[in-house]
PDB file of N, CA and C in Angstrom:
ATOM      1  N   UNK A   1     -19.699  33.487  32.154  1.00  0.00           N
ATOM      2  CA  UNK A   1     -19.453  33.492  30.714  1.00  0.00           C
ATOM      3  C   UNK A   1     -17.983  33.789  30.437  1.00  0.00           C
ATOM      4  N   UNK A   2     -17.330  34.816  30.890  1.00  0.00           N
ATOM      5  CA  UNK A   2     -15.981  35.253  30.669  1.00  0.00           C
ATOM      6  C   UNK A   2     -14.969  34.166  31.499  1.00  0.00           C
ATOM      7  N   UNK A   3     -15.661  33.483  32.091  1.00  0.00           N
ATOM      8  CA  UNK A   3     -14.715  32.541  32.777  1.00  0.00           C
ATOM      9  C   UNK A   3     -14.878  31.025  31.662  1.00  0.00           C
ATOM     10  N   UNK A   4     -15.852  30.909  30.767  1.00  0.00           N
ATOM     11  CA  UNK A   4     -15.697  29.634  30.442  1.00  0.00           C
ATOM     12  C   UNK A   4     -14.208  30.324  28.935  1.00  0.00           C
ATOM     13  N   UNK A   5     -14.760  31.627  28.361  1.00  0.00           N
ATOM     14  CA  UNK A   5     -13.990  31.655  27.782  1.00  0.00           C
ATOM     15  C   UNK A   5     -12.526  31.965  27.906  1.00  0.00           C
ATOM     16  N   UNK A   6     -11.879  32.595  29.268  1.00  0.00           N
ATOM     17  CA  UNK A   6     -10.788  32.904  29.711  1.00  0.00           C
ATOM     18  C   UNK A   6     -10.163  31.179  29.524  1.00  0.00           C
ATOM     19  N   UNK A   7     -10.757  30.176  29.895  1.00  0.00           N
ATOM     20  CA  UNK A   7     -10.415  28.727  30.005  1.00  0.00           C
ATOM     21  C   UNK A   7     -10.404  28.338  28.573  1.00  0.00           C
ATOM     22  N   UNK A   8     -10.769  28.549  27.803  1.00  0.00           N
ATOM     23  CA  UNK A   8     -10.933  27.887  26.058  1.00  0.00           C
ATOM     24  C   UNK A   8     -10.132  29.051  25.719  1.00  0.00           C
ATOM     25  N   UNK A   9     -10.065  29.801  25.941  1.00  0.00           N
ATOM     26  CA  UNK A   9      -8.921  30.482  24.863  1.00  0.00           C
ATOM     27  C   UNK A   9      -7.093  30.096  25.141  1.00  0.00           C
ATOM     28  N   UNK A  10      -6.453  29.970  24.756  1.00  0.00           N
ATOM     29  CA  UNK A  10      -5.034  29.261  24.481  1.00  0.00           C
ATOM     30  C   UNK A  10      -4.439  30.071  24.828  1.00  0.00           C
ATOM     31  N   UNK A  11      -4.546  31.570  24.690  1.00  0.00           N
ATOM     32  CA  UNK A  11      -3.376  32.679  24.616  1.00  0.00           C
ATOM     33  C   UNK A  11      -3.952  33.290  25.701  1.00  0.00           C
ATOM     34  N   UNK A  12      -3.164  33.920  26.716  1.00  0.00           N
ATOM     35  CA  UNK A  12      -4.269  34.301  28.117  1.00  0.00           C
ATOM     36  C   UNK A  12      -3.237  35.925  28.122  1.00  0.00           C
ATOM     37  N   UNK A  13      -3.856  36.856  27.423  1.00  0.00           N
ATOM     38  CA  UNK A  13      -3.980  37.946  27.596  1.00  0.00           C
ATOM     39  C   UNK A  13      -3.150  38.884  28.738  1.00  0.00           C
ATOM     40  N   UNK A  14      -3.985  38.226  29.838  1.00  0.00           N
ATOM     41  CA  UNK A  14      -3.997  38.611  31.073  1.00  0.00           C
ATOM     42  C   UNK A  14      -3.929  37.768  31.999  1.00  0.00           C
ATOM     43  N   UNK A  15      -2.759  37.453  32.765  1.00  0.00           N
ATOM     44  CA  UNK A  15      -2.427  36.368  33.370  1.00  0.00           C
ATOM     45  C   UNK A  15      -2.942  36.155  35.001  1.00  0.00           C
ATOM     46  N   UNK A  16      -2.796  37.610  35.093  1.00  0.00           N
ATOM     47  CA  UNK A  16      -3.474  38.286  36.643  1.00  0.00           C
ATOM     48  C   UNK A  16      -5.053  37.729  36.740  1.00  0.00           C
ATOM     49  N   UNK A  17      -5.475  38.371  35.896  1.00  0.00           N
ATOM     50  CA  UNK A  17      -7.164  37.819  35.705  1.00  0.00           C
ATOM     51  C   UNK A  17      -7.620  36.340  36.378  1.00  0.00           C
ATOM     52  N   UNK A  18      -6.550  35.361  35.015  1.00  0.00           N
ATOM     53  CA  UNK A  18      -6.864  34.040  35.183  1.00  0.00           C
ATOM     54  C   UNK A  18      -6.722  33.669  36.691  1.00  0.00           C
ATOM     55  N   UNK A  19      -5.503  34.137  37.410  1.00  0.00           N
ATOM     56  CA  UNK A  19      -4.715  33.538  38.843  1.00  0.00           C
ATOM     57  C   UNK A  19      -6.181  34.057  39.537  1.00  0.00           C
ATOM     58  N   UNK A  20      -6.775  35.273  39.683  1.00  0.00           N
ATOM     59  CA  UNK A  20      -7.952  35.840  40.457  1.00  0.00           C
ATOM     60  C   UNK A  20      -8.668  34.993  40.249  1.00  0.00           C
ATOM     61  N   UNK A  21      -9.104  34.501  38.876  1.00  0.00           N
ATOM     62  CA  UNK A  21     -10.174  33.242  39.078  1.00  0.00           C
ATOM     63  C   UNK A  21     -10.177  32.004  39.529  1.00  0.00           C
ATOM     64  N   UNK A  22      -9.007  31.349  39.406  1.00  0.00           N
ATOM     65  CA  UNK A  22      -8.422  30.347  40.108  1.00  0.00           C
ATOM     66  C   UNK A  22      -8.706  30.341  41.432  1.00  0.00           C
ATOM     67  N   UNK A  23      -8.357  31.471  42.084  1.00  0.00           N
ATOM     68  CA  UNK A  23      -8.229  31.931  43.547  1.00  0.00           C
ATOM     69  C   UNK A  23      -9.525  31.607  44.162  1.00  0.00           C
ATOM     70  N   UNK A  24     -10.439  32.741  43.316  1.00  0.00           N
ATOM     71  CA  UNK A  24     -11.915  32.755  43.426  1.00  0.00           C
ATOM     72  C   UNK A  24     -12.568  31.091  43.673  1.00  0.00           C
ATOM     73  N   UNK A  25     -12.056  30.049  42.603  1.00  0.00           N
ATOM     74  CA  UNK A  25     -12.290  29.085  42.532  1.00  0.00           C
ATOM     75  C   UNK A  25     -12.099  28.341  43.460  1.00  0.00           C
ATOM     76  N   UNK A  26     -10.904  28.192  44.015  1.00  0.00           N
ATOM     77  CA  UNK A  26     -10.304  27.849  45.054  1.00  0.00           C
ATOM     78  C   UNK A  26      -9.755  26.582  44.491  1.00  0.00           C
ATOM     79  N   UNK A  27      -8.938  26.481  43.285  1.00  0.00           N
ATOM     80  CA  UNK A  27      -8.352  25.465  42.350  1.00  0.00           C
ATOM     81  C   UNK A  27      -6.842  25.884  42.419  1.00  0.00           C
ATOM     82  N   UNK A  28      -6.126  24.932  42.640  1.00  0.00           N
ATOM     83  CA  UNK A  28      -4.682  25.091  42.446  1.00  0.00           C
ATOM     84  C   UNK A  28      -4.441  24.576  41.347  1.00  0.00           C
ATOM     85  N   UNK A  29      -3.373  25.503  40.639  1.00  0.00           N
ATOM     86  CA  UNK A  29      -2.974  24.953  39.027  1.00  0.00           C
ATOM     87  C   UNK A  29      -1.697  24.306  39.162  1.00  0.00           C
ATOM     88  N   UNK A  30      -1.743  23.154  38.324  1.00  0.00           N
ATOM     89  CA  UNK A  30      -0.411  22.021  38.581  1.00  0.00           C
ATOM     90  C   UNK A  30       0.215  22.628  37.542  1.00  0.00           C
ATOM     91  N   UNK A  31      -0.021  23.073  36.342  1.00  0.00           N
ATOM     92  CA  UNK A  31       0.537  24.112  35.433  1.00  0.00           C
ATOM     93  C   UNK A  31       1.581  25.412  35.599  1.00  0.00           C
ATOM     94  N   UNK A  32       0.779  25.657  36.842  1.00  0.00           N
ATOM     95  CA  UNK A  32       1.569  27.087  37.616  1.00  0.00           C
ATOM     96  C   UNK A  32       1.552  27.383  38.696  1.00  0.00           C
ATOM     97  N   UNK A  33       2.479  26.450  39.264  1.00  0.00           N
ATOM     98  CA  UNK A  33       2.167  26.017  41.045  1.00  0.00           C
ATOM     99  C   UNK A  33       2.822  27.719  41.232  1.00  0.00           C
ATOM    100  N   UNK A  34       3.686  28.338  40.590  1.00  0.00           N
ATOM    101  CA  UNK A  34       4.564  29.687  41.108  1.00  0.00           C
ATOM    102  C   UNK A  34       3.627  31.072  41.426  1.00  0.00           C
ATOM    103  N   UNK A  35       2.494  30.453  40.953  1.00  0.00           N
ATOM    104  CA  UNK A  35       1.018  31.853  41.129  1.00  0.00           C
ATOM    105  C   UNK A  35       0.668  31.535  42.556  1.00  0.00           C
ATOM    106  N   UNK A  36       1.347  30.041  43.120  1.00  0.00           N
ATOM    107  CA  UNK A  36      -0.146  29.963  44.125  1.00  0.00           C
ATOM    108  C   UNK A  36       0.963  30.654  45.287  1.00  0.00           C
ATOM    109  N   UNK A  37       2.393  29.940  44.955  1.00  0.00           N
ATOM    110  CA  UNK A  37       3.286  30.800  46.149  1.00  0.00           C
ATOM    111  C   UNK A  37       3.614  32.064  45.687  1.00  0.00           C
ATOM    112  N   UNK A  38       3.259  33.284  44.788  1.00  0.00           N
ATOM    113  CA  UNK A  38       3.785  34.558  44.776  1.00  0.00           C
ATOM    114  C   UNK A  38       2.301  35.299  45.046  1.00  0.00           C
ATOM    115  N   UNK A  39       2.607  35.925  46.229  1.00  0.00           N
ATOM    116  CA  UNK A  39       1.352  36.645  46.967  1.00  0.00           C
ATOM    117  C   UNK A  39       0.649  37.593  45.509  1.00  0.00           C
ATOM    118  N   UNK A  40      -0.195  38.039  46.299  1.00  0.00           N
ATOM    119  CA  UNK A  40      -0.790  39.149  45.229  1.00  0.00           C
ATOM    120  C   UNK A  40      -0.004  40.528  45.031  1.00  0.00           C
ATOM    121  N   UNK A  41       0.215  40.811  45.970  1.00  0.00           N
ATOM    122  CA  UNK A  41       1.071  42.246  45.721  1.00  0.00           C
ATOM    123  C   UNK A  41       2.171  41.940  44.885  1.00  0.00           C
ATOM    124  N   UNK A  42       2.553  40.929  44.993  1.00  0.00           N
ATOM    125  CA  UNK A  42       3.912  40.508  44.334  1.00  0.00           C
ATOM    126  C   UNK A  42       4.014  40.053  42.853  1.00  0.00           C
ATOM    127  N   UNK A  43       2.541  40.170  42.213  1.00  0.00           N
ATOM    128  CA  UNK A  43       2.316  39.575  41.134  1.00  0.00           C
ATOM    129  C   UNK A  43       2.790  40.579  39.902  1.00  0.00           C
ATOM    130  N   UNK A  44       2.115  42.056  40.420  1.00  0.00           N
ATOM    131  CA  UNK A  44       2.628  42.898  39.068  1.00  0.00           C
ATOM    132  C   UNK A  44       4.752  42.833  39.265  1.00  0.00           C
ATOM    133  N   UNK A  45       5.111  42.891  40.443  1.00  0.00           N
ATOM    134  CA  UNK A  45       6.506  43.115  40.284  1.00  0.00           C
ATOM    135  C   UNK A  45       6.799  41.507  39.056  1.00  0.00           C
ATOM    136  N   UNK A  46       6.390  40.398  39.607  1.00  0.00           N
ATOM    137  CA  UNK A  46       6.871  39.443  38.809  1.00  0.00           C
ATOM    138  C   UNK A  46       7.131  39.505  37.397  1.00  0.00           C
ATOM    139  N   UNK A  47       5.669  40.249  36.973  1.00  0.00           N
ATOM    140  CA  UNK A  47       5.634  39.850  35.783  1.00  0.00           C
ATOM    141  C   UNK A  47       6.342  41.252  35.168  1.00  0.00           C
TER     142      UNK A  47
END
């Protein structure tokens, strides 16, 4: 349920979340190829 709406909502809150579901998914985003090369630890420094 929280995943169909994380995807329909426009404004993404929480950017970490979405990349975990992606991951989970095992979907690479052509949108934000820079999530798939910045490891996880490296995600809070990014942002």
């Amino acid at each position: 349920m929280s995943t169909s709406s994380d995807t329909s909502s426009p404004t993404r809150p929480h950017p970490l979340q979405q990349g975990h579901t992606h991951f989970n998914k095992a979907t690479p985003t052509p949108t934000r190829p820079h999530l798939l090369i910045v490891p996880l630890p490296a995600w809070p420094k990014h942002i």
